[in-house]
C-alpha atoms as a PDB file:
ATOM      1  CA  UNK A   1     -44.591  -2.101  42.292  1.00  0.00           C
ATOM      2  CA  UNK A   2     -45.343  -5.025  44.778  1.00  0.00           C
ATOM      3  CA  UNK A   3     -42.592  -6.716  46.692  1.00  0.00           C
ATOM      4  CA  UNK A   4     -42.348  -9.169  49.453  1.00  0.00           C
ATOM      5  CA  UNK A   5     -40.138  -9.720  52.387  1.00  0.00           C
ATOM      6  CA  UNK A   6     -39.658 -11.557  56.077  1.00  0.00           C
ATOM      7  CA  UNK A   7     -40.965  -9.401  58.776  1.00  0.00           C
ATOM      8  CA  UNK A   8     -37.664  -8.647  61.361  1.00  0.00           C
ATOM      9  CA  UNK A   9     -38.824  -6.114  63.649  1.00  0.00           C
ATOM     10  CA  UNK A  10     -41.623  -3.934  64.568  1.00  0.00           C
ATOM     11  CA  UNK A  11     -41.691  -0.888  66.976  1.00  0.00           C
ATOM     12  CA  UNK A  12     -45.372   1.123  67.300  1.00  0.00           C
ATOM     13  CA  UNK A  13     -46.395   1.259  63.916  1.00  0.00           C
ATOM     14  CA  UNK A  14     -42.795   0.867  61.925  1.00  0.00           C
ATOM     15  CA  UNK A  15     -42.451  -2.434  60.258  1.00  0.00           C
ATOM     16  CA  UNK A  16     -39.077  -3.498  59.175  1.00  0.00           C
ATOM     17  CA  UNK A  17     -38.249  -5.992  56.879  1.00  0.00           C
ATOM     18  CA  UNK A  18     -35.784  -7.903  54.635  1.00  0.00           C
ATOM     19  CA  UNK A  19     -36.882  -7.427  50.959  1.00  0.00           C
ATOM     20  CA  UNK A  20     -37.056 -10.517  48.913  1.00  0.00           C
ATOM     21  CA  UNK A  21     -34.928 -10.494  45.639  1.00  0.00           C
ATOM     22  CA  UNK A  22     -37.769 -10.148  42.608  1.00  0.00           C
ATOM     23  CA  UNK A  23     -35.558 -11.866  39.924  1.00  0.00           C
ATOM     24  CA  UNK A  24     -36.592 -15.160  38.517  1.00  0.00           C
ATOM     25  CA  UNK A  25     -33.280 -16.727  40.122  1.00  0.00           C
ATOM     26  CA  UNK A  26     -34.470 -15.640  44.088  1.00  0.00           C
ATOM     27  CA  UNK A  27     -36.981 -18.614  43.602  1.00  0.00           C
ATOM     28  CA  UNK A  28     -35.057 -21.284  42.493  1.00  0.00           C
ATOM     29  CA  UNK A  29     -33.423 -23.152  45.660  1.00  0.00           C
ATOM     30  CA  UNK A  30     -29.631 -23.316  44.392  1.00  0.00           C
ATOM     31  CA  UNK A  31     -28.659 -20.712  46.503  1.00  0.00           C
ATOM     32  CA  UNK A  32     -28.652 -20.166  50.260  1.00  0.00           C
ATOM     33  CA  UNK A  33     -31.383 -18.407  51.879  1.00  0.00           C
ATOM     34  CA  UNK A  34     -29.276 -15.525  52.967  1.00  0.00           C
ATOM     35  CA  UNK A  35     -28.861 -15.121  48.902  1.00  0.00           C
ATOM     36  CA  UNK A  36     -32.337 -14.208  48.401  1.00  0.00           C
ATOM     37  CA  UNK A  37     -32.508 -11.434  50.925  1.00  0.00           C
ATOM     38  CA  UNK A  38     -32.164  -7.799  49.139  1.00  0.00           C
ATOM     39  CA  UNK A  39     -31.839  -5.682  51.485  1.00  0.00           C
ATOM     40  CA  UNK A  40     -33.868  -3.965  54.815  1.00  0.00           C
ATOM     41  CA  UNK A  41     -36.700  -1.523  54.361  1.00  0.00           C
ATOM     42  CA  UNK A  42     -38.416  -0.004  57.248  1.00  0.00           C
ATOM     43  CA  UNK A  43     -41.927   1.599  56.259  1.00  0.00           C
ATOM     44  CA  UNK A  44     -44.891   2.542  58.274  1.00  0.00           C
ATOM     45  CA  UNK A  45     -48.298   0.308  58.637  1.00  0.00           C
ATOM     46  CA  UNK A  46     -51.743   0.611  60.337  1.00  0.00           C
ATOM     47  CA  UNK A  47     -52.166  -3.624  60.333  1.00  0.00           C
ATOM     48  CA  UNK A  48     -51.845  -5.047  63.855  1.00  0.00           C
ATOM     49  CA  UNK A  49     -51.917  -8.459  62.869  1.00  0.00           C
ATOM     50  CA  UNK A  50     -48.173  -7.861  61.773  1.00  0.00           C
ATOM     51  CA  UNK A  51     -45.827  -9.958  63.970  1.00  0.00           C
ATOM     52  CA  UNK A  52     -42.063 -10.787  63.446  1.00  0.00           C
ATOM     53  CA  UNK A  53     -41.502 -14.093  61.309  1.00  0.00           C
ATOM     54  CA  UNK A  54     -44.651 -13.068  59.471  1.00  0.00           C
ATOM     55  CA  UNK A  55     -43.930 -12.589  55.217  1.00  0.00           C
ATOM     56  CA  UNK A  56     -45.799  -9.412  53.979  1.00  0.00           C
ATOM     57  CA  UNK A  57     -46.904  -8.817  50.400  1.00  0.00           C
ATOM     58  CA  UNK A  58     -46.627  -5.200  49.849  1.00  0.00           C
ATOM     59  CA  UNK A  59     -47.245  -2.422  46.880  1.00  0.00           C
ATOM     60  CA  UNK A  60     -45.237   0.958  46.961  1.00  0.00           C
ATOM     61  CA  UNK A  61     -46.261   3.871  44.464  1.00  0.00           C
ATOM     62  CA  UNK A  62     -45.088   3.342  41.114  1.00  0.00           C
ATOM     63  CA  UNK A  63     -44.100   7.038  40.788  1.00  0.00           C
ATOM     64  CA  UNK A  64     -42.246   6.275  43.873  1.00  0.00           C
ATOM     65  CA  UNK A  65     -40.155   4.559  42.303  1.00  0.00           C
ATOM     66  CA  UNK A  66     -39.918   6.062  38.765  1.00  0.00           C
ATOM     67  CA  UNK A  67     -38.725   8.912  40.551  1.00  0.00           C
ATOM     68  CA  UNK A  68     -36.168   7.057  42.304  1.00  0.00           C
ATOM     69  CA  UNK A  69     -34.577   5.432  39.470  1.00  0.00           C
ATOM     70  CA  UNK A  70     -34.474   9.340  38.049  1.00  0.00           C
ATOM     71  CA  UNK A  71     -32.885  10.709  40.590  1.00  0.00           C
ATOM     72  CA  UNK A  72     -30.365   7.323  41.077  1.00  0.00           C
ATOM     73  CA  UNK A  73     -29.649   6.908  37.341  1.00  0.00           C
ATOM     74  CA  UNK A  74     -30.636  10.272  35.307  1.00  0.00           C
ATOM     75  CA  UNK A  75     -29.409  13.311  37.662  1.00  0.00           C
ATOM     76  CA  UNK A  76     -25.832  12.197  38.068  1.00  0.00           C
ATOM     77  CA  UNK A  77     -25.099  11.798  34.489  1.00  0.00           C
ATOM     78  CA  UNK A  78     -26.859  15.429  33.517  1.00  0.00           C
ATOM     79  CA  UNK A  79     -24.684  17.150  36.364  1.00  0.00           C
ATOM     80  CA  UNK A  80     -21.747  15.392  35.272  1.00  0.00           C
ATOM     81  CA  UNK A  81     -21.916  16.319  31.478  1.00  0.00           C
ATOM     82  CA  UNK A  82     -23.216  19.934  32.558  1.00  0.00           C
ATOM     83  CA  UNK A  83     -20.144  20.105  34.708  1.00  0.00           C
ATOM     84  CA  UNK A  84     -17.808  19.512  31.584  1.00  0.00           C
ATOM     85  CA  UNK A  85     -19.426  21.965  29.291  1.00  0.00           C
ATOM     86  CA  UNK A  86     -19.626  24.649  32.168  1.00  0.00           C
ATOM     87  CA  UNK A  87     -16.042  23.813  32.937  1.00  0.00           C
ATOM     88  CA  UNK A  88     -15.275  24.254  28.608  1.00  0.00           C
ATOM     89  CA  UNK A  89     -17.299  27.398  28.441  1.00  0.00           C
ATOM     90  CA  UNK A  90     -14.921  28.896  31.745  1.00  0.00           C
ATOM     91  CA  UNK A  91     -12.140  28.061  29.178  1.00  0.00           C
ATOM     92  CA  UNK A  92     -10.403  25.219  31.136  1.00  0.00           C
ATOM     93  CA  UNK A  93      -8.313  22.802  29.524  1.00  0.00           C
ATOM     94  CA  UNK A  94      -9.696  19.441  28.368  1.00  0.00           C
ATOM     95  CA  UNK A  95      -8.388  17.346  31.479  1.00  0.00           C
ATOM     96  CA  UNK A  96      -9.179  19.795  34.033  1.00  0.00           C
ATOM     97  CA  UNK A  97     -13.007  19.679  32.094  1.00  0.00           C
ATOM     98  CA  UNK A  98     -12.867  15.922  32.702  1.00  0.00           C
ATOM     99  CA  UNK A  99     -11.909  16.493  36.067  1.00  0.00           C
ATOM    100  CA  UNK A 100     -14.790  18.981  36.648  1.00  0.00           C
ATOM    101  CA  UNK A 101     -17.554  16.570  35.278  1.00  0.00           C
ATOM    102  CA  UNK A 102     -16.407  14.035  37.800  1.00  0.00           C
ATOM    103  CA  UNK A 103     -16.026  16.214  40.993  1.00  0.00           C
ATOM    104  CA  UNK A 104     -19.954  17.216  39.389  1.00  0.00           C
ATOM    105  CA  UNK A 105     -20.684  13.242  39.834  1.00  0.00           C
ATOM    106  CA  UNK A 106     -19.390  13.036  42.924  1.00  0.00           C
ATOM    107  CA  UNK A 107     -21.250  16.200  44.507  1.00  0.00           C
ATOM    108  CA  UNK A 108     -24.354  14.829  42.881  1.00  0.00           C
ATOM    109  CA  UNK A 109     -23.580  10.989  44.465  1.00  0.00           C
ATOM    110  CA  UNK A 110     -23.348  13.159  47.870  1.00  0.00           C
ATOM    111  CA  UNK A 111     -26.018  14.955  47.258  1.00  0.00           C
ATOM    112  CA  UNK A 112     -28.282  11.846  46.708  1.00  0.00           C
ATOM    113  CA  UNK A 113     -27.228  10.519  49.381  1.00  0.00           C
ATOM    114  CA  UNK A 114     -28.148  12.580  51.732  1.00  0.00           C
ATOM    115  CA  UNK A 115     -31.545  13.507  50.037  1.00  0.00           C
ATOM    116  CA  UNK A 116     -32.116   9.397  50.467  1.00  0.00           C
ATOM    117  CA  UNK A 117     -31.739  10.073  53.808  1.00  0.00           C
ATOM    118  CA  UNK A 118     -33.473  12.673  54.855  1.00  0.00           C
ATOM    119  CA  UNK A 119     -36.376  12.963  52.582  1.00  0.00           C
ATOM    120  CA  UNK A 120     -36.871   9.931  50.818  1.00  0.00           C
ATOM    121  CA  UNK A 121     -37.009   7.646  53.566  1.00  0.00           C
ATOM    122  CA  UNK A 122     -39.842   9.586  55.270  1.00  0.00           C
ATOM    123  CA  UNK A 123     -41.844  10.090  52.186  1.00  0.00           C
ATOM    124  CA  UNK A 124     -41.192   5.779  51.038  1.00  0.00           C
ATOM    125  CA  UNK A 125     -42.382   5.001  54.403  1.00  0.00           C
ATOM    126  CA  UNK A 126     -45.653   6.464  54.144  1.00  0.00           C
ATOM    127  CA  UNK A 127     -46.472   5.476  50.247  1.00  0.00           C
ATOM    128  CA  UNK A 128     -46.233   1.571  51.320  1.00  0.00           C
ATOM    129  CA  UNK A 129     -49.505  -0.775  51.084  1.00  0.00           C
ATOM    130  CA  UNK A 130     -49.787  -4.015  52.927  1.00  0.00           C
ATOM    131  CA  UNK A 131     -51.690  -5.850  50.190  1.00  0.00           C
ATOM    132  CA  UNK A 132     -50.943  -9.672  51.861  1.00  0.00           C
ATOM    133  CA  UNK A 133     -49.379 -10.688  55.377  1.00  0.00           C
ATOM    134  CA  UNK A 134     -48.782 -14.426  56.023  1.00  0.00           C
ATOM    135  CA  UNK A 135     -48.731 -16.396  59.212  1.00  0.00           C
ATOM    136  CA  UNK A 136     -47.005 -19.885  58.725  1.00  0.00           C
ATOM    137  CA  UNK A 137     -47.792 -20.103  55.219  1.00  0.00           C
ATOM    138  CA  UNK A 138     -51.316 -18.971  55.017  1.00  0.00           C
ATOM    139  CA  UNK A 139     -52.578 -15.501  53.627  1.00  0.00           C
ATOM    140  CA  UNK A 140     -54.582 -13.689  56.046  1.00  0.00           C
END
């Protein structure tokens, strides 16, 4: 999947940067630039022609990300509907099954979370490719 984004920071070899939006509405000029920005991603790179200001064309792994949007959208649901027919087989009542599935979402929203955190975010930062940086408006 390629992306694009402003440079903000870089430390050593850790680039940080604020995403671009990839929607066909982030390039229209309606909106404020502020509106455009996604979010920050931090990722590491071997290029040391990198500088702040500088707007990087970059690729991550596409299983990368099919994996992510698995775990984000896929796992919670399964755990939650396990939850409820765990909690039926156990012989609960029908609202306290309800109940279970969604304490199971919420352990599994916790559980993502810190899984982002911990071992996500190392393994993302080291399946980016720089593919493009550009200085004042000229690929290099």
């Amino acid at each position: 999947m390629k992306s694009s984004g402003l440079v903000k920071k870089r430390i050593g070899n850790k680039v940080t940067i604020l995403m671009y939006k990839e929607s066909a509405c982030s390039h229209c000029n309606k909106c404020s630039d502020s509106a455009k920005i996604a979010n920050e991603f931090t990722f590491i790179s071997d290029k040391e022609n990198i500088e702040v200001g500088d707007i990087l064309t970059f690729e991550m792994e596409d299983n990368q990300v099919f994996k992510a949007a698995l775990i984000v959208y896929i796992i919670p649901l399964i755990i939650m509907f396990l939850a409820y027919f765990i909690a039926d087989k156990i012989g609960l009542s029908e609202g306290k099954c309800i109940g279970a599935s969604f304490s199971g979402l919420i352990i599994s929203f916790i559980g993502i979370f810190f899984y982002d955190r911990f071992i996500v975010k190392n393994k993302m930062e080291k399946s980016v490719k720089v593919i493009n940086v550009e200085k004042n408006g000229e690929g290099i």
